[in-house]
PDB file of N, CA and C in Angstrom:
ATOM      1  N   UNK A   1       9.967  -7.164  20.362  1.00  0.00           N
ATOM      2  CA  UNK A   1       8.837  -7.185  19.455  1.00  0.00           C
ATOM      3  C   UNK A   1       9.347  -7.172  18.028  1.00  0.00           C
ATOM      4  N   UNK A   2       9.208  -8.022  17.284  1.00  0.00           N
ATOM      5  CA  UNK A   2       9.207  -8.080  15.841  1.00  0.00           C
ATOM      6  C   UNK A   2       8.610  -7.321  15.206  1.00  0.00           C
ATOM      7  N   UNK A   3       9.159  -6.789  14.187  1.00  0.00           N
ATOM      8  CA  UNK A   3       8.526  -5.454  13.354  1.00  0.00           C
ATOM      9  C   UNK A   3       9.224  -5.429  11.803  1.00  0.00           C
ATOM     10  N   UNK A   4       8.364  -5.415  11.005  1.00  0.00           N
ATOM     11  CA  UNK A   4       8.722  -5.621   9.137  1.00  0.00           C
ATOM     12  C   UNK A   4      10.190  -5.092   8.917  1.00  0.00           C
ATOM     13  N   UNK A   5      10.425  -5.721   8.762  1.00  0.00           N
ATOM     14  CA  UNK A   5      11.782  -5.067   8.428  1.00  0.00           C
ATOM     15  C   UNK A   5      12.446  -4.943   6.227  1.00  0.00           C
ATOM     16  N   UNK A   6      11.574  -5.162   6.139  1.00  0.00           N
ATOM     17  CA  UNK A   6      11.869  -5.721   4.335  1.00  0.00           C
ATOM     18  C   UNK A   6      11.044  -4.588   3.260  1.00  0.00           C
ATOM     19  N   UNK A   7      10.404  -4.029   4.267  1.00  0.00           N
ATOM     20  CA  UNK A   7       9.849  -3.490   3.274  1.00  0.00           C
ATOM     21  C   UNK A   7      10.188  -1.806   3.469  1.00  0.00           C
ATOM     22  N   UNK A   8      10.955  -1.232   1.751  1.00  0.00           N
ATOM     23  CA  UNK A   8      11.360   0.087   1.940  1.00  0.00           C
ATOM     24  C   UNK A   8      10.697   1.065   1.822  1.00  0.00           C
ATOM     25  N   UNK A   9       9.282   1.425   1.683  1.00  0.00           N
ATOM     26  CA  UNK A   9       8.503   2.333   2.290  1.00  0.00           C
ATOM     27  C   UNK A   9       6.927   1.852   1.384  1.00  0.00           C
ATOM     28  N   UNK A  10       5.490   3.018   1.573  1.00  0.00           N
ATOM     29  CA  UNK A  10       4.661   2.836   0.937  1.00  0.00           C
ATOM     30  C   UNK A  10       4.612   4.034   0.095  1.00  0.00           C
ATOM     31  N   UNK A  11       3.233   3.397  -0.933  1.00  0.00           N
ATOM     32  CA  UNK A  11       2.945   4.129  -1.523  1.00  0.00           C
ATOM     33  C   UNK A  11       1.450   4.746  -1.136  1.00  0.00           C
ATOM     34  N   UNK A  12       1.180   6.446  -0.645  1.00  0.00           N
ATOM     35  CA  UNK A  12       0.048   6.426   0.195  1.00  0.00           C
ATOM     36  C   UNK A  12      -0.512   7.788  -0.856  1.00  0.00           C
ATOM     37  N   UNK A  13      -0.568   7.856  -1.810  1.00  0.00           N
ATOM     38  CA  UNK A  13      -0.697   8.934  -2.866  1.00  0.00           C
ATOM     39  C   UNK A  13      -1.964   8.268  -3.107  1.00  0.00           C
ATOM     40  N   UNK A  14      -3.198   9.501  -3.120  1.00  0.00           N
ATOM     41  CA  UNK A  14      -4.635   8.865  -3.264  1.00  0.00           C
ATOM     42  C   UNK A  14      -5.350   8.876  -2.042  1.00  0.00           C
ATOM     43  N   UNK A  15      -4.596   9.246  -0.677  1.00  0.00           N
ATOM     44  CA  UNK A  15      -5.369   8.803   0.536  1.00  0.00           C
ATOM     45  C   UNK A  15      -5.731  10.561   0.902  1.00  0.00           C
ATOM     46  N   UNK A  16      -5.423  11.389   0.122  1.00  0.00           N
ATOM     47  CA  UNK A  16      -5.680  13.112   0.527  1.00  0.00           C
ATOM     48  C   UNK A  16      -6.783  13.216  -0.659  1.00  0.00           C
ATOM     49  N   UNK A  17      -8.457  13.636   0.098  1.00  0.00           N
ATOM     50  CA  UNK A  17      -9.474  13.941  -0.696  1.00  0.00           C
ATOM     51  C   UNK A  17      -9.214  15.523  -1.406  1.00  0.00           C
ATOM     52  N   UNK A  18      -8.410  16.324  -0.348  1.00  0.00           N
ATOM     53  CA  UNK A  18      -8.054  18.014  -0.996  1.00  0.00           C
ATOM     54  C   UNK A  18      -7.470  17.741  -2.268  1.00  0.00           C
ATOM     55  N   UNK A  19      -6.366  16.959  -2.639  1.00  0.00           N
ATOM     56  CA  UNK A  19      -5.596  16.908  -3.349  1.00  0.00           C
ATOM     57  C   UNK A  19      -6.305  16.263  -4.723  1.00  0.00           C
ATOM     58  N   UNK A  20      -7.612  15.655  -4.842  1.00  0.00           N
ATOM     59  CA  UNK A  20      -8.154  14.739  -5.986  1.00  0.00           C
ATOM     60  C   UNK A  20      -8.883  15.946  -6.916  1.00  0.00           C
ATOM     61  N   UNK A  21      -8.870  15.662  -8.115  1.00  0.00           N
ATOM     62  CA  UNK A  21      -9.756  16.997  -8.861  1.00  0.00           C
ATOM     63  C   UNK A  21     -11.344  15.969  -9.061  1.00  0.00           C
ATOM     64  N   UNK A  22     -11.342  15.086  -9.497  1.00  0.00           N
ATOM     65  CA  UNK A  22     -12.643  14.653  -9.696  1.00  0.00           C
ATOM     66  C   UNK A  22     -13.469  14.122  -8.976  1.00  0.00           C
ATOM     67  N   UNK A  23     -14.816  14.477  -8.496  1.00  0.00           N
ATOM     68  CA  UNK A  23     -15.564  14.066  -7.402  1.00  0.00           C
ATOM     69  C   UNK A  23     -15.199  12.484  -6.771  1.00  0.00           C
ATOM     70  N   UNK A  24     -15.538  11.449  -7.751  1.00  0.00           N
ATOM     71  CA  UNK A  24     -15.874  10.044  -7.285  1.00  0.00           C
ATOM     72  C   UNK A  24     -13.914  10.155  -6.724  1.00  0.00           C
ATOM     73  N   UNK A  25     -13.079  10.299  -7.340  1.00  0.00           N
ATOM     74  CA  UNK A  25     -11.595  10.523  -7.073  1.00  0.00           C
ATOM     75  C   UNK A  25     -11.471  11.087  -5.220  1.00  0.00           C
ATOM     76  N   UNK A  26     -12.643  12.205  -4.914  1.00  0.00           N
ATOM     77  CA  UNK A  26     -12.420  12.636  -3.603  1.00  0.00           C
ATOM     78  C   UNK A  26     -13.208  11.921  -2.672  1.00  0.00           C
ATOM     79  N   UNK A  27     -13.758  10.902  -3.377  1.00  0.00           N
ATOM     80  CA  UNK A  27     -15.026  10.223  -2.582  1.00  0.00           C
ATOM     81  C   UNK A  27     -13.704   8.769  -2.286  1.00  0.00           C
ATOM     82  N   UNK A  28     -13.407   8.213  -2.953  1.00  0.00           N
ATOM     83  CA  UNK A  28     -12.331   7.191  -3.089  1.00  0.00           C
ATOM     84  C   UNK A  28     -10.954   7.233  -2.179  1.00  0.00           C
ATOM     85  N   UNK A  29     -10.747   8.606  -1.950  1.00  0.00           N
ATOM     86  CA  UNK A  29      -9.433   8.975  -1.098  1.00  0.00           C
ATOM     87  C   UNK A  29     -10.013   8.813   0.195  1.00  0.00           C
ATOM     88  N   UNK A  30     -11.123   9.363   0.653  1.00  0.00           N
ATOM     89  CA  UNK A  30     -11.916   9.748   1.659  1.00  0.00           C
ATOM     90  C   UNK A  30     -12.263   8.077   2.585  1.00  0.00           C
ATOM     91  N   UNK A  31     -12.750   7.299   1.865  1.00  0.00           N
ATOM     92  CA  UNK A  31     -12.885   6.036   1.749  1.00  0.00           C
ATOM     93  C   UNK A  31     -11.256   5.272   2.411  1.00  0.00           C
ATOM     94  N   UNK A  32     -10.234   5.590   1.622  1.00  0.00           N
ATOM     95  CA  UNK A  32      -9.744   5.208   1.724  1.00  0.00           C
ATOM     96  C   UNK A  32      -8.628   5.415   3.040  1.00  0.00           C
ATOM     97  N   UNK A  33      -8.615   6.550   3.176  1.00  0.00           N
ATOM     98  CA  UNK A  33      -8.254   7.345   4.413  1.00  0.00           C
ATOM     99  C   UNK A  33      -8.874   6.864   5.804  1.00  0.00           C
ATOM    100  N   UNK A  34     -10.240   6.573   5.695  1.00  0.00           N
ATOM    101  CA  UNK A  34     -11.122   6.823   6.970  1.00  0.00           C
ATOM    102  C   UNK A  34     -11.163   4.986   7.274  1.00  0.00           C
ATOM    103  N   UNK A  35     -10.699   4.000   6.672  1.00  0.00           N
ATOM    104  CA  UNK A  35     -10.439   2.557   6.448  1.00  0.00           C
ATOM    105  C   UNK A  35      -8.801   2.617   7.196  1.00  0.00           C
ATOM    106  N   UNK A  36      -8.347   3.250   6.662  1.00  0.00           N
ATOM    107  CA  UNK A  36      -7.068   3.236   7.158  1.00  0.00           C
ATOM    108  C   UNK A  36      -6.659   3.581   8.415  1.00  0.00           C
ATOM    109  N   UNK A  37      -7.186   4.651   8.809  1.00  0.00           N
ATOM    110  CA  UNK A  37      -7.361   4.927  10.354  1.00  0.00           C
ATOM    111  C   UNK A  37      -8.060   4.440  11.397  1.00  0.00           C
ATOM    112  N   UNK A  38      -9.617   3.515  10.659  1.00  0.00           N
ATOM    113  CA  UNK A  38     -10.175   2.886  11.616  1.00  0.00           C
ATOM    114  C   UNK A  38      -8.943   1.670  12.108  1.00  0.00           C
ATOM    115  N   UNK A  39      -8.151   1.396  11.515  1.00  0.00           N
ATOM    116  CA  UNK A  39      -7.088   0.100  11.550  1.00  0.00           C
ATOM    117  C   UNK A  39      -6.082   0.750  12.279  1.00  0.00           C
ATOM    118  N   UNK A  40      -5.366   2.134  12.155  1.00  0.00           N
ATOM    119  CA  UNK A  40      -4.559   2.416  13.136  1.00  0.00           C
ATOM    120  C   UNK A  40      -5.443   2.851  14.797  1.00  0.00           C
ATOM    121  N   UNK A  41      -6.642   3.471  14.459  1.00  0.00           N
ATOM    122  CA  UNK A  41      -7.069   3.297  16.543  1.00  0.00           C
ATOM    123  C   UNK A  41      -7.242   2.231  16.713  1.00  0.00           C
ATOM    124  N   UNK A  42      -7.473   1.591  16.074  1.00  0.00           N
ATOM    125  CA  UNK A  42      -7.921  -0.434  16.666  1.00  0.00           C
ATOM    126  C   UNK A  42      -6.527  -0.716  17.754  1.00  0.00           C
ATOM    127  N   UNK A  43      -5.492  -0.493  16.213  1.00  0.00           N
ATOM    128  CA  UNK A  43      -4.053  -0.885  16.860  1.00  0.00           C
ATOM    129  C   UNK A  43      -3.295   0.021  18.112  1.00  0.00           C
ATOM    130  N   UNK A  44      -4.142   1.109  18.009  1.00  0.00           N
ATOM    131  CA  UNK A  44      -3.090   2.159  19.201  1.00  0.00           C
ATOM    132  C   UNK A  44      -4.196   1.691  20.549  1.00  0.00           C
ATOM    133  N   UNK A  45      -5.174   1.187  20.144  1.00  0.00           N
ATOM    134  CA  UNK A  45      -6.070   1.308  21.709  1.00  0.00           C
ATOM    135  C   UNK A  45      -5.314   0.179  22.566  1.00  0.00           C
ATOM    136  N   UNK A  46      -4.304  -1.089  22.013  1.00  0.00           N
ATOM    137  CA  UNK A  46      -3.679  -1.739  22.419  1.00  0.00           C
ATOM    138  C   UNK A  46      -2.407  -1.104  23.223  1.00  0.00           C
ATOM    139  N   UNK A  47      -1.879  -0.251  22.823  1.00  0.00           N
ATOM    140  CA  UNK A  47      -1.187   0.699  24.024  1.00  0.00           C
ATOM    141  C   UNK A  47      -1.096   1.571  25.198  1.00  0.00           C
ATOM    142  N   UNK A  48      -0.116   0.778  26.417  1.00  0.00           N
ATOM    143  CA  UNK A  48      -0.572   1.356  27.223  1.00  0.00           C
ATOM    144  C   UNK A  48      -0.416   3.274  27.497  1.00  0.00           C
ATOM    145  N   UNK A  49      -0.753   3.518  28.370  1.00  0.00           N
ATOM    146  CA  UNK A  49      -1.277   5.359  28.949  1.00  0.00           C
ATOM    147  C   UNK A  49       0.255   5.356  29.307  1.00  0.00           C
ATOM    148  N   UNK A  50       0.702   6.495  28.827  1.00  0.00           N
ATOM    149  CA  UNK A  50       2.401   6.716  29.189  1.00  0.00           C
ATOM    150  C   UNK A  50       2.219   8.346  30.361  1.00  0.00           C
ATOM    151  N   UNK A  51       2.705   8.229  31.139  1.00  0.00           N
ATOM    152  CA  UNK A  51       2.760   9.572  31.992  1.00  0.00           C
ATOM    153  C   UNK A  51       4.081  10.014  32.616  1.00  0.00           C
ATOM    154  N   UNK A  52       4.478  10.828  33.308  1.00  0.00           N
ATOM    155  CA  UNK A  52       5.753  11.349  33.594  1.00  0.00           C
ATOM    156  C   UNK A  52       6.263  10.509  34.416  1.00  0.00           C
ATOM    157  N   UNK A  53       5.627   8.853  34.972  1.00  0.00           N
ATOM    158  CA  UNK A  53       5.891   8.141  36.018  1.00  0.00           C
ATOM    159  C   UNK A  53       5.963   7.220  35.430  1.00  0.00           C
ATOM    160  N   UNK A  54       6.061   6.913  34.207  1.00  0.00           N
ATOM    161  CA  UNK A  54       6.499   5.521  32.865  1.00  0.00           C
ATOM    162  C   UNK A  54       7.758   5.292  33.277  1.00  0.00           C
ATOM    163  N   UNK A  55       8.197   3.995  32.746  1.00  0.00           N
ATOM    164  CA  UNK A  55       9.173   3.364  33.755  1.00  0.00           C
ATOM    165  C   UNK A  55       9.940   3.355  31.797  1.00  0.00           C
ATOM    166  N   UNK A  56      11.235   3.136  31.790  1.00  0.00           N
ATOM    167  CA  UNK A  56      11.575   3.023  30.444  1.00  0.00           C
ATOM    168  C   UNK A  56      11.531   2.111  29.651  1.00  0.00           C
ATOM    169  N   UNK A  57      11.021   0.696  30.167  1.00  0.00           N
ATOM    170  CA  UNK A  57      10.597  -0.420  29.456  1.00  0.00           C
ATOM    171  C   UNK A  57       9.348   0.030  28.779  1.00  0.00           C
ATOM    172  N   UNK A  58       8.253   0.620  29.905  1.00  0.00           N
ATOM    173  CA  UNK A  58       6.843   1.071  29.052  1.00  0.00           C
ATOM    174  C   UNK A  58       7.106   1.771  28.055  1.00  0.00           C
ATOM    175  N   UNK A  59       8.008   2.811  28.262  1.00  0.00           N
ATOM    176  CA  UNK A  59       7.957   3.627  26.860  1.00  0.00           C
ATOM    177  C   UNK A  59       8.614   2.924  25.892  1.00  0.00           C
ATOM    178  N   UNK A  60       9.722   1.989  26.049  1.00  0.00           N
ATOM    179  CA  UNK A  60       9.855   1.154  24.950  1.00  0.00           C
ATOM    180  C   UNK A  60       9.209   0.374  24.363  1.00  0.00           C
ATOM    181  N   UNK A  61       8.096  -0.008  24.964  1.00  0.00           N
ATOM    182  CA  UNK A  61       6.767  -1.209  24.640  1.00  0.00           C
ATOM    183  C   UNK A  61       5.946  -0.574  24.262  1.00  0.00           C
ATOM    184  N   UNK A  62       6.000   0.708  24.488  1.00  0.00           N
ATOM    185  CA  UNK A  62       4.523   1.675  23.731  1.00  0.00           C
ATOM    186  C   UNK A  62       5.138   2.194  22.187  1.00  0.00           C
ATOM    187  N   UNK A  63       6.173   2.114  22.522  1.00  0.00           N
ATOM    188  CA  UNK A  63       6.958   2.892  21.248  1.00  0.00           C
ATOM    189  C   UNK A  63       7.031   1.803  19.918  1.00  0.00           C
ATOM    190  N   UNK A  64       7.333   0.219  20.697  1.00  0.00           N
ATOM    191  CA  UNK A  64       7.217  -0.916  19.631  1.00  0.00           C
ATOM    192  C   UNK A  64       5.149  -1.013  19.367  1.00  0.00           C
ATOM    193  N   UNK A  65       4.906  -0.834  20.077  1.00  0.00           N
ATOM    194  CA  UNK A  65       3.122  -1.414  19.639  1.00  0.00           C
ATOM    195  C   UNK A  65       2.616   0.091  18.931  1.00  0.00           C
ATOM    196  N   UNK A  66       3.517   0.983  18.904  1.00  0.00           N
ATOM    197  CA  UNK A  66       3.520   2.118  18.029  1.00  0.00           C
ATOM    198  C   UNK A  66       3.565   2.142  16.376  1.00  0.00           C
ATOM    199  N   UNK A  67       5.101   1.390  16.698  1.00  0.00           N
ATOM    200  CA  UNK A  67       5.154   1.083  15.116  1.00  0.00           C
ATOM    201  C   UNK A  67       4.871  -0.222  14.397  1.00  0.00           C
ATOM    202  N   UNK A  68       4.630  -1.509  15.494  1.00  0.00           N
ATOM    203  CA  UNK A  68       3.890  -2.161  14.944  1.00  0.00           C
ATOM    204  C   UNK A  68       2.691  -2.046  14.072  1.00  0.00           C
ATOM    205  N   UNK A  69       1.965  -1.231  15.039  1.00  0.00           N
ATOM    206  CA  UNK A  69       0.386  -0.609  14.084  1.00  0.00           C
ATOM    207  C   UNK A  69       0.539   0.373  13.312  1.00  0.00           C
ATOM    208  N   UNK A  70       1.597   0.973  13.128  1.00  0.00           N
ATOM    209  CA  UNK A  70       1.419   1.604  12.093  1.00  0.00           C
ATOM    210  C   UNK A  70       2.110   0.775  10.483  1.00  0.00           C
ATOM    211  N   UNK A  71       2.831  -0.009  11.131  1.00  0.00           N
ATOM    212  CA  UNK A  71       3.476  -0.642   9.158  1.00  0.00           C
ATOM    213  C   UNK A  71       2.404  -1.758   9.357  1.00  0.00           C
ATOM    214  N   UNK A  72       1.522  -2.498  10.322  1.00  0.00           N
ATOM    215  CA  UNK A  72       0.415  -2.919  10.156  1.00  0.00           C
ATOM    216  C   UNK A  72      -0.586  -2.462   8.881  1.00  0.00           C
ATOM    217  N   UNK A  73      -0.833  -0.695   9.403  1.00  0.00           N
ATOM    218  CA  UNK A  73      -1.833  -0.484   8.914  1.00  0.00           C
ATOM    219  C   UNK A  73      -1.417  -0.014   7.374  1.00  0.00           C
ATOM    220  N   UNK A  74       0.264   0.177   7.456  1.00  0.00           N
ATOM    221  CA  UNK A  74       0.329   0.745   6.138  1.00  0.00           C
ATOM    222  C   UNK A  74       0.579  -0.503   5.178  1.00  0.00           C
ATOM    223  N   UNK A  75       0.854  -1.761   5.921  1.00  0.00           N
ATOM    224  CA  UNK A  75       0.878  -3.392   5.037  1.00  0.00           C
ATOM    225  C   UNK A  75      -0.429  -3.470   4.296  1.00  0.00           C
ATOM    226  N   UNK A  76      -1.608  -2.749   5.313  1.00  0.00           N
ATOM    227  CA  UNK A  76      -2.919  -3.312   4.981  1.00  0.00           C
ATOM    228  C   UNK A  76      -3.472  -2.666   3.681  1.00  0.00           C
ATOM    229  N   UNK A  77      -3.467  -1.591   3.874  1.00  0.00           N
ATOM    230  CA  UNK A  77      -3.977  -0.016   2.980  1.00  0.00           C
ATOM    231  C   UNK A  77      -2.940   0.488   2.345  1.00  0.00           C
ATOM    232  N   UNK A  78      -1.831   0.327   2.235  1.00  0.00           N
ATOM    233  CA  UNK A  78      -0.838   0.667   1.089  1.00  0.00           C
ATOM    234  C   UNK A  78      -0.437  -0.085   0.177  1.00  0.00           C
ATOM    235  N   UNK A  79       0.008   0.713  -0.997  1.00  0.00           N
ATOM    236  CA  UNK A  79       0.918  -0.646  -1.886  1.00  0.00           C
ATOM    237  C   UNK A  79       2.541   0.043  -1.525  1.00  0.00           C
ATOM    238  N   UNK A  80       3.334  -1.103  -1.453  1.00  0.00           N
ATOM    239  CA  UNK A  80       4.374  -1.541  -0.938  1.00  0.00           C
ATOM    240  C   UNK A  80       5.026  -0.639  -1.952  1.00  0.00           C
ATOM    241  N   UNK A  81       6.424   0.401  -1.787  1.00  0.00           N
ATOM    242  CA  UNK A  81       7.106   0.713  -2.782  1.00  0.00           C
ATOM    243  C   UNK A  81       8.183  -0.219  -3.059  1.00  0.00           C
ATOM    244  N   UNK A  82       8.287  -0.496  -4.637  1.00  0.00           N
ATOM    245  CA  UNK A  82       9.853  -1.494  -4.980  1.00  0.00           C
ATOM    246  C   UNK A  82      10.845  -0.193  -5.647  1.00  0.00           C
ATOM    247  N   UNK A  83      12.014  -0.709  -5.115  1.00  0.00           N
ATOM    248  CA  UNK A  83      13.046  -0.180  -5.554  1.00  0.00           C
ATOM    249  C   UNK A  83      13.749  -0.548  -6.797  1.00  0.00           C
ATOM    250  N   UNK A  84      13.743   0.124  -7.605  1.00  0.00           N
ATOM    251  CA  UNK A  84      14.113  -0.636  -9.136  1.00  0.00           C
ATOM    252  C   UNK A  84      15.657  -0.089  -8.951  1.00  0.00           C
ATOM    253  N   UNK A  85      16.840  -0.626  -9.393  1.00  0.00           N
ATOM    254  CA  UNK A  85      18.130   0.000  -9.671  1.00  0.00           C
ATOM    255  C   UNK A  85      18.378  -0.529 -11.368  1.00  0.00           C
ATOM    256  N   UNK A  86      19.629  -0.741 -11.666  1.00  0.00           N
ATOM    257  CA  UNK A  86      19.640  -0.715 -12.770  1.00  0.00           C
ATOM    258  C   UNK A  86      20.262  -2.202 -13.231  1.00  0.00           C
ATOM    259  N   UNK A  87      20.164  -3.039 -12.468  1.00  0.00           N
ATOM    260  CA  UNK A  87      20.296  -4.290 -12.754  1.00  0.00           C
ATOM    261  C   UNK A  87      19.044  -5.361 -12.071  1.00  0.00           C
ATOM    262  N   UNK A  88      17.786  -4.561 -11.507  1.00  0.00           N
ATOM    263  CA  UNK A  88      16.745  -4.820 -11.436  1.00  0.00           C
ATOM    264  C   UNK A  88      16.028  -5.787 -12.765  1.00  0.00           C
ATOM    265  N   UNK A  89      15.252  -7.097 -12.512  1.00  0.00           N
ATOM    266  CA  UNK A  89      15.012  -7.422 -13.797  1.00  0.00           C
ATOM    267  C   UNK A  89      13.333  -7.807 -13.033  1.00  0.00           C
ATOM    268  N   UNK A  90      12.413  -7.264 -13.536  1.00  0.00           N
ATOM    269  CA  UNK A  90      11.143  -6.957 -13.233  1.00  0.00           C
ATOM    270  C   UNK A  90      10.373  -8.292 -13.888  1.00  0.00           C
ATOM    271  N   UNK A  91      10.576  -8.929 -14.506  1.00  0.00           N
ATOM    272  CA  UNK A  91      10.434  -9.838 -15.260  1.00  0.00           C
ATOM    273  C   UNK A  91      10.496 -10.992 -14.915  1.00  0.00           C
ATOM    274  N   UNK A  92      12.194 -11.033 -13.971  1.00  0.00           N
ATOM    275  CA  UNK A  92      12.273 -12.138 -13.112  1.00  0.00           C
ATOM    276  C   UNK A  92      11.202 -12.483 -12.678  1.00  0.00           C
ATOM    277  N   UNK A  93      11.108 -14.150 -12.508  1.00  0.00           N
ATOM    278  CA  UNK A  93      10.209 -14.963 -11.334  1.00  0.00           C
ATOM    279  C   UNK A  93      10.856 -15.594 -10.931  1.00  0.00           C
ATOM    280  N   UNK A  94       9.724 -16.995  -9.611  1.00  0.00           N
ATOM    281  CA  UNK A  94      10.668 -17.599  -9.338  1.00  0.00           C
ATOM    282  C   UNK A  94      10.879 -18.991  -9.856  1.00  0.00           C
ATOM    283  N   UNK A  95       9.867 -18.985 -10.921  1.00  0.00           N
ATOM    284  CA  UNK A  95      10.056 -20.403 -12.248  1.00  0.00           C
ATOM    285  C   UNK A  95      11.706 -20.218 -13.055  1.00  0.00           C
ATOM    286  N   UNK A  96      11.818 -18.962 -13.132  1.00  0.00           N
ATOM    287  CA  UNK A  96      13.233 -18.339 -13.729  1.00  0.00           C
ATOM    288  C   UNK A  96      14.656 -18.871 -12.629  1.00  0.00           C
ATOM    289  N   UNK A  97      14.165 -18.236 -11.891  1.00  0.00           N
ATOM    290  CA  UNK A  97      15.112 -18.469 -10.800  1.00  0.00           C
ATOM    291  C   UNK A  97      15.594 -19.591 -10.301  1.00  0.00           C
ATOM    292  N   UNK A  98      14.602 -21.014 -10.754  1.00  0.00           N
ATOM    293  CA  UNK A  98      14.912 -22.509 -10.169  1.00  0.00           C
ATOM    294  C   UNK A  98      15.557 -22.629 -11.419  1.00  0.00           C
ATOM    295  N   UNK A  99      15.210 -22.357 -12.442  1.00  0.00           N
ATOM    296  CA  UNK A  99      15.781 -22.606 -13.699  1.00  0.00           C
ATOM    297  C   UNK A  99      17.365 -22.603 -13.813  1.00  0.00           C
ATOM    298  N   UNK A 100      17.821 -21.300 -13.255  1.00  0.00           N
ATOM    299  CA  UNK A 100      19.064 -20.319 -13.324  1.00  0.00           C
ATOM    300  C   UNK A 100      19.727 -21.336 -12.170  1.00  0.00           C
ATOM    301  N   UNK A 101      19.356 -21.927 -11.430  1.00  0.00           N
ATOM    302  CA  UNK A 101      19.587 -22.469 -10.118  1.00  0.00           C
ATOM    303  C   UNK A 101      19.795 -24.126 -11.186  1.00  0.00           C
ATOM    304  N   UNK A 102      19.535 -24.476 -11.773  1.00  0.00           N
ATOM    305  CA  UNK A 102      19.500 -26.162 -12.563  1.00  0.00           C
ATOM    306  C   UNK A 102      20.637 -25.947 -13.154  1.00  0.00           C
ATOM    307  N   UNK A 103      20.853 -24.462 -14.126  1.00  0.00           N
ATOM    308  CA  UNK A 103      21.801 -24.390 -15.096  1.00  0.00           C
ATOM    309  C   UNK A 103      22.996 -24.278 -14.267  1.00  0.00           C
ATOM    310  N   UNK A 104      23.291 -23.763 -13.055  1.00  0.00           N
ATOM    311  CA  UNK A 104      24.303 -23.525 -12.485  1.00  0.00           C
ATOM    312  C   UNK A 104      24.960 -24.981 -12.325  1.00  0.00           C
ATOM    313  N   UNK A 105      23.961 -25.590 -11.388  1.00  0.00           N
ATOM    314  CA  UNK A 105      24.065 -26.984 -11.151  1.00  0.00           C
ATOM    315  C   UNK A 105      24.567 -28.202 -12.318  1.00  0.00           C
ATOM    316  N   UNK A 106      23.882 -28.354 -13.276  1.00  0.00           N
ATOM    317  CA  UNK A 106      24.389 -28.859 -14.853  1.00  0.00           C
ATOM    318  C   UNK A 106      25.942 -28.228 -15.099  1.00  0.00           C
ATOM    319  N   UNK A 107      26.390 -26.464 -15.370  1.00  0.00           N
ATOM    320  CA  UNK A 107      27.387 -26.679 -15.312  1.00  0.00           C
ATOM    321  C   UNK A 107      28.503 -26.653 -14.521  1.00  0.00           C
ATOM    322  N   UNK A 108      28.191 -26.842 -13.487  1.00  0.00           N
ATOM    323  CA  UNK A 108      29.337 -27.396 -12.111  1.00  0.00           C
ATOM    324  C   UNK A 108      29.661 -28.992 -12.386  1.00  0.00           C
ATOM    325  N   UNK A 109      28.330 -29.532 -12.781  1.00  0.00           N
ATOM    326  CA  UNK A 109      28.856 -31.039 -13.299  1.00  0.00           C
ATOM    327  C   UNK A 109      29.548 -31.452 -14.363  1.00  0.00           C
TER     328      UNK A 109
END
């Protein structure tokens, strides 16, 4: 089973109503929380019933449709965290990048 592999975690800050001080703020988390979970039972009801008589393929197939639905649901309802280091250029695109890719090319010739 194929499963995201590119992406280095989310950002899920905002989805705890305890944690918000201003009403519409705890109404918005709440919202956002209860969206998010309707999307992870959707995805777990697709897994099968594991019992002490699971064979070890099932638990490996329950364990992938596990985390499938869950970076599913966190693709859906999260924003993606980027990793900035220090030669990170945020700015970059990829109009830049064909560019940088011409100049290379020009001076190789």
């Amino acid at each position: 089973m194929e499963t995201s592999t590119g992406t280095m975690g989310w950002y899920i800050s905002g989805w705890d109503p305890t944690k918000e001080s201003e009403e519409e703020d705890k109404k918005k988390a709440g919202e956002r929380r209860e969206r998010a979970r309707r999307c992870y039972l959707a995805g777990v009801g697709r897994s099968p019933v594991l019992s002490d008589c699971s064979t070890e393929e099932e638990v490996v197939k329950a364990a992938g449709l596990l985390r499938e639905t869950m970076t599913t649901t966190l693709d859906e309802h999260a924003r993606k965290l980027k990793r900035w280091c220090s030669w990170s250029k945020p700015w970059w695109c990829e109009e830049l990048k064909e560019l940088r890719k011409d100049l290379g090319r020009a001076r190789r010739k």
